[in-house]
Protein backbone atom coordinates (compact mmCIF):
# COMPACT_ATOMS: atom_id res chain seq x y z
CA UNK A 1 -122.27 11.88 -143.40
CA UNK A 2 -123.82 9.09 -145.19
CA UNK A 3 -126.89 9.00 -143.98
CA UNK A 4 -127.28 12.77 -144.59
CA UNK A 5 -126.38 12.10 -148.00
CA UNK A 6 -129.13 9.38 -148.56
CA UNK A 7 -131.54 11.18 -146.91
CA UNK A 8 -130.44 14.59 -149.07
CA UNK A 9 -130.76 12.17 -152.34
CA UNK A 10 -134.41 10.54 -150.94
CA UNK A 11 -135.66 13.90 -150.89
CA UNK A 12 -134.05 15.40 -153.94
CA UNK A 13 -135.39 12.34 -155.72
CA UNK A 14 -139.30 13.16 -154.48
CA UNK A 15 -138.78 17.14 -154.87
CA UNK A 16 -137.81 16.22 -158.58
CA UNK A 17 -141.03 14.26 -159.01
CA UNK A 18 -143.65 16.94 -157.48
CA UNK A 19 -141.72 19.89 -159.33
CA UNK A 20 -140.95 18.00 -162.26
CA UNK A 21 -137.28 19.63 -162.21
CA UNK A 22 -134.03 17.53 -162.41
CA UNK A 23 -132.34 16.39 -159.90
CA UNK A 24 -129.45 18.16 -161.37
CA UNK A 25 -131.41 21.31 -162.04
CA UNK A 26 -132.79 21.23 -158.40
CA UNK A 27 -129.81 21.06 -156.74
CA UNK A 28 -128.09 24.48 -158.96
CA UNK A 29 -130.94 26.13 -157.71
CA UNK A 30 -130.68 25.14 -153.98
CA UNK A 31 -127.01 26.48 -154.70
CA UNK A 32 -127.78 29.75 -156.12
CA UNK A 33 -130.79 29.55 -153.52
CA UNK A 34 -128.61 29.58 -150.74
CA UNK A 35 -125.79 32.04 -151.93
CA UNK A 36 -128.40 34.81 -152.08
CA UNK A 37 -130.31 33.94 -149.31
CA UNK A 38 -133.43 31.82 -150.48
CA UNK A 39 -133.62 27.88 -149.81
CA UNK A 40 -134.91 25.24 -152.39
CA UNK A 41 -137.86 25.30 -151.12
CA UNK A 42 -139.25 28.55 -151.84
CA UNK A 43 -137.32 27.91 -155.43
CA UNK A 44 -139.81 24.31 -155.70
CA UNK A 45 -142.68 26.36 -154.46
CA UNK A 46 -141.97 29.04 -157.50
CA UNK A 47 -141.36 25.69 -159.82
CA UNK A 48 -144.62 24.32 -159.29
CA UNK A 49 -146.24 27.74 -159.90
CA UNK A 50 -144.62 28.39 -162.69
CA UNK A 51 -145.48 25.00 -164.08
CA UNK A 52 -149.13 25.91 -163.95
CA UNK A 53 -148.79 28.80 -165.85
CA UNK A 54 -147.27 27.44 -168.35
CA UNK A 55 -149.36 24.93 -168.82
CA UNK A 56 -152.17 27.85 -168.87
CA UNK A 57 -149.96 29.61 -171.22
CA UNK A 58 -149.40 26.45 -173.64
CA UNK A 59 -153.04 25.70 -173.28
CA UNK A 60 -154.59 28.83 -174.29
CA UNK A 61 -151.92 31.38 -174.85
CA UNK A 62 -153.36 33.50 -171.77
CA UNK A 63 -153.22 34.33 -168.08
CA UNK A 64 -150.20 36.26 -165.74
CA UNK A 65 -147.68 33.78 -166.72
CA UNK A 66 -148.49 34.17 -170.34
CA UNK A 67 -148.04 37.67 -170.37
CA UNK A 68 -145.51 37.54 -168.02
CA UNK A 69 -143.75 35.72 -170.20
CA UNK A 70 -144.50 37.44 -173.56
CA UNK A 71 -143.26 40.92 -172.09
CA UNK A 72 -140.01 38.97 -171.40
CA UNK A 73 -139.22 38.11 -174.77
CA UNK A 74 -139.45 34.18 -173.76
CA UNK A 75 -141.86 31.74 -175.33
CA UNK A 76 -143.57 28.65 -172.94
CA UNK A 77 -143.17 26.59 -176.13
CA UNK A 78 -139.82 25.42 -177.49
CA UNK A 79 -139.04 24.84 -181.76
CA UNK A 80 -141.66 21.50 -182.06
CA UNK A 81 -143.97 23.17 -180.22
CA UNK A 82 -143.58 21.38 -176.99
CA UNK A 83 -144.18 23.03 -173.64
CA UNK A 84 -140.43 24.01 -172.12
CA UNK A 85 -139.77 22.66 -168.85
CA UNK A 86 -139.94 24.93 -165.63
CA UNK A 87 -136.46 25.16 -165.43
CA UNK A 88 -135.03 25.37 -168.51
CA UNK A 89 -138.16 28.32 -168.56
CA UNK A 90 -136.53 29.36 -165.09
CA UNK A 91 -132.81 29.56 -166.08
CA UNK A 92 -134.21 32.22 -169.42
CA UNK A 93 -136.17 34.01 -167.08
CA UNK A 94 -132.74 34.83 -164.64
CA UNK A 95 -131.15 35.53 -168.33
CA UNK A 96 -133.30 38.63 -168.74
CA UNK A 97 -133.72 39.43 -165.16
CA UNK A 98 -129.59 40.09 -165.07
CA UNK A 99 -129.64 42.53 -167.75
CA UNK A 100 -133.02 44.41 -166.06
CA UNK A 101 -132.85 46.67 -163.83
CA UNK A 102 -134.48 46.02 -160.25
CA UNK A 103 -137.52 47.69 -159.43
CA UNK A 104 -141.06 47.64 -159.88
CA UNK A 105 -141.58 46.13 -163.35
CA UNK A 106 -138.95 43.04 -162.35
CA UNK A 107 -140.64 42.47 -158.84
CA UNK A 108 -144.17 42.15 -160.48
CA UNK A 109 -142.91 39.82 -163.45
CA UNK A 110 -141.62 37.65 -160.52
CA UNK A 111 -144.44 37.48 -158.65
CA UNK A 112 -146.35 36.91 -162.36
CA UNK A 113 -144.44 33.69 -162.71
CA UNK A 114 -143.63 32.64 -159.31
CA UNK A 115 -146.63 33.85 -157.23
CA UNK A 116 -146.03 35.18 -153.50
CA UNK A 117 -142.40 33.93 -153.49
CA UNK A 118 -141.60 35.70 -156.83
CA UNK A 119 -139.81 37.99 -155.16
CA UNK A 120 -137.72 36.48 -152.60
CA UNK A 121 -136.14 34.92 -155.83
CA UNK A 122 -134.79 38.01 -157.47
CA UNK A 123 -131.73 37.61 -155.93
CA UNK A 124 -131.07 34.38 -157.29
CA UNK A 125 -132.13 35.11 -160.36
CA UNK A 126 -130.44 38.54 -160.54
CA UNK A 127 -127.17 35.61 -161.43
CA UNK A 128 -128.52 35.19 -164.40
CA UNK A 129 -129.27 32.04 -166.19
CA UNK A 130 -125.51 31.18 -167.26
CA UNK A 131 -124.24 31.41 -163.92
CA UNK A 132 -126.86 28.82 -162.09
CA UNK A 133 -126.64 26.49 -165.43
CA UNK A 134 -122.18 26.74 -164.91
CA UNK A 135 -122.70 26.07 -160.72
CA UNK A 136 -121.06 22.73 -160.37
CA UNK A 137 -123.04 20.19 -157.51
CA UNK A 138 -122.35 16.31 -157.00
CA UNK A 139 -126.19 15.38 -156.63
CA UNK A 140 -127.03 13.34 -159.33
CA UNK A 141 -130.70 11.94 -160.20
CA UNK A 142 -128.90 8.30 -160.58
CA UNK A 143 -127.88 8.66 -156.67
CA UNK A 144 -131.07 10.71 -155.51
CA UNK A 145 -133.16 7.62 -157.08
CA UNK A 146 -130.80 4.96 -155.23
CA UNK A 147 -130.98 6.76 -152.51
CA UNK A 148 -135.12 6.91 -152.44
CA UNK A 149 -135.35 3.12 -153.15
CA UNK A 150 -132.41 2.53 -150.11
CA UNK A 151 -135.36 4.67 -148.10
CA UNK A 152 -138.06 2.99 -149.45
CA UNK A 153 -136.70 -0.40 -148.23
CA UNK A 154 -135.91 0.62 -144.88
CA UNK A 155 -139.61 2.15 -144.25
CA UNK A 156 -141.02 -1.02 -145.62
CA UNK A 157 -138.63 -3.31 -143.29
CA UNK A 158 -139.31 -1.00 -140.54
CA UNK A 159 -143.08 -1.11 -141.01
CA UNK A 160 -143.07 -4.72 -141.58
CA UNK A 161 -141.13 -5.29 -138.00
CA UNK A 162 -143.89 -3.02 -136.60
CA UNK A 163 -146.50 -5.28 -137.72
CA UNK A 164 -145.10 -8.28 -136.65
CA UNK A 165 -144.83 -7.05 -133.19
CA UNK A 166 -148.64 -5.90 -133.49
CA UNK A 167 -149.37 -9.17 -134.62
CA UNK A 168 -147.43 -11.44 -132.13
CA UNK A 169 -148.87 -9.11 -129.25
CA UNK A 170 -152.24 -9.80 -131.24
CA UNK A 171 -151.73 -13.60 -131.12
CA UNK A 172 -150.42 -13.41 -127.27
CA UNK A 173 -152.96 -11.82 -126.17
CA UNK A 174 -155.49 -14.20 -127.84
CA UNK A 175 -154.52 -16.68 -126.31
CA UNK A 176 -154.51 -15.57 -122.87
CA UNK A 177 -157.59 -17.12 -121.01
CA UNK A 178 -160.64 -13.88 -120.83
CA UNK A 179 -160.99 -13.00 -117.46
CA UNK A 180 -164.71 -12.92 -117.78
C-alpha cells in the first residue's frame, strides 16, 4: 500500500508540473473523473489544452477558446488582469455547464476548450464546479513532492548500482590478457 501511495504521489507530483494544476486540484478531478466514467488522464489532456487557449485568449483576445469562453459568460483573465489558472478556469466552466442543458451547443463548447476529449468530460463537468471544488481527497502536493524526490533517489541509487556493475565488468574485462 505504500509503495502505491509513493508511486500515486511521484506521478501526481509530475502531472501537476506538465498541466500546471495542483496537486490538490488534480486529484478532485481524477475523483469526479472516475465517478462519471473518465480517468485523470483525459482530464490532464483537456488541462493542457485548455491552457493553450488561454494563453491564446490572454494574448490576443481570440481563437476557439476565446470565444468559447466569452459565450460562457467566463473571462481567461481574473480582477489584476492576470491569466486564471486552468482549473480554477475548469471548475467555472462545470459551473455553467450544470445549469445548461446537454446537447449540441454544450458538446461543441467542450470540445472548444478541451479539444477531442471535450466531450468525454461532460459528465464530469455536468457536477458542476461546487461539487468537484467540495470532493474531499488525501493527496496533498507536500506528499506528491516527497514522494517524487523518495523516487528520484531510488532511480539515481539504482542507476548508480547499474553503473558500477558496468564499470567493474569494464575494469575485469580489461584486465583479462587479449587472446590475440
Amino acid at each position: 500500500m505504500a509503495k502505491g501511495a509513493l508511486e500515486g504521489g511521484d506521478a501526481m507530483y509530475d502531472l501537476s508540473q506538465k498541466t500546471g494544476m495542483s496537486v490538490e486540484s488534480l486529484a478532485r478531478f481524477k475523483k469526479a473523473a472516475s465517478t462519471t466514467g473518465t480517468d485523470l488522464e483525459s482530464v490532464a489532456k483537456a488541462s493542457m489544452k485548455l491552457s493553450k487557449g488561454l494563453f491564446e485568449a490572454g494574448q490576443s483576445g481570440k481563437g476557439p477558446a476565446a470565444e468559447a469562453l466569452q459565450s460562457l459568460g467566463i473571462s481567461a483573465k481574473d480582477a489584476e488582469g492576470k491569466l486564471r489558472s486552468a482549473d480554477d478556469v475548469m471548475l467555472a466552466v462545470a459551473t455553467k455547464f450544470k445549469a445548461m442543458p446537454d446537447g449540441v451547443n454544450k458538446t461543441a463548447l467542450a470540445m472548444q476548450l478541451f479539444g477531442k476529449s471535450g466531450a468525454d468530460l461532460i459528465p464530469m463537468l455536468n457536477q458542476g464546479g461546487d461539487a468537484i471544488e467540495k470532493m474531499k481527497v488525501k493527496m496533498t502536493s507536500a506528499f506528491a513532492e516527497k514522494a517524487d524526490e523518495y523516487s528520484d533517489k531510488l532511480t539515481a541509487l539504482s542507476g548508480d548500482r547499474k553503473s558500477t556493475r558496468l564499470n567493474s565488468s569494464h575494469v575485469s574485462e580489461s584486465r583479462m590478457p587479449s587472446s590475440a
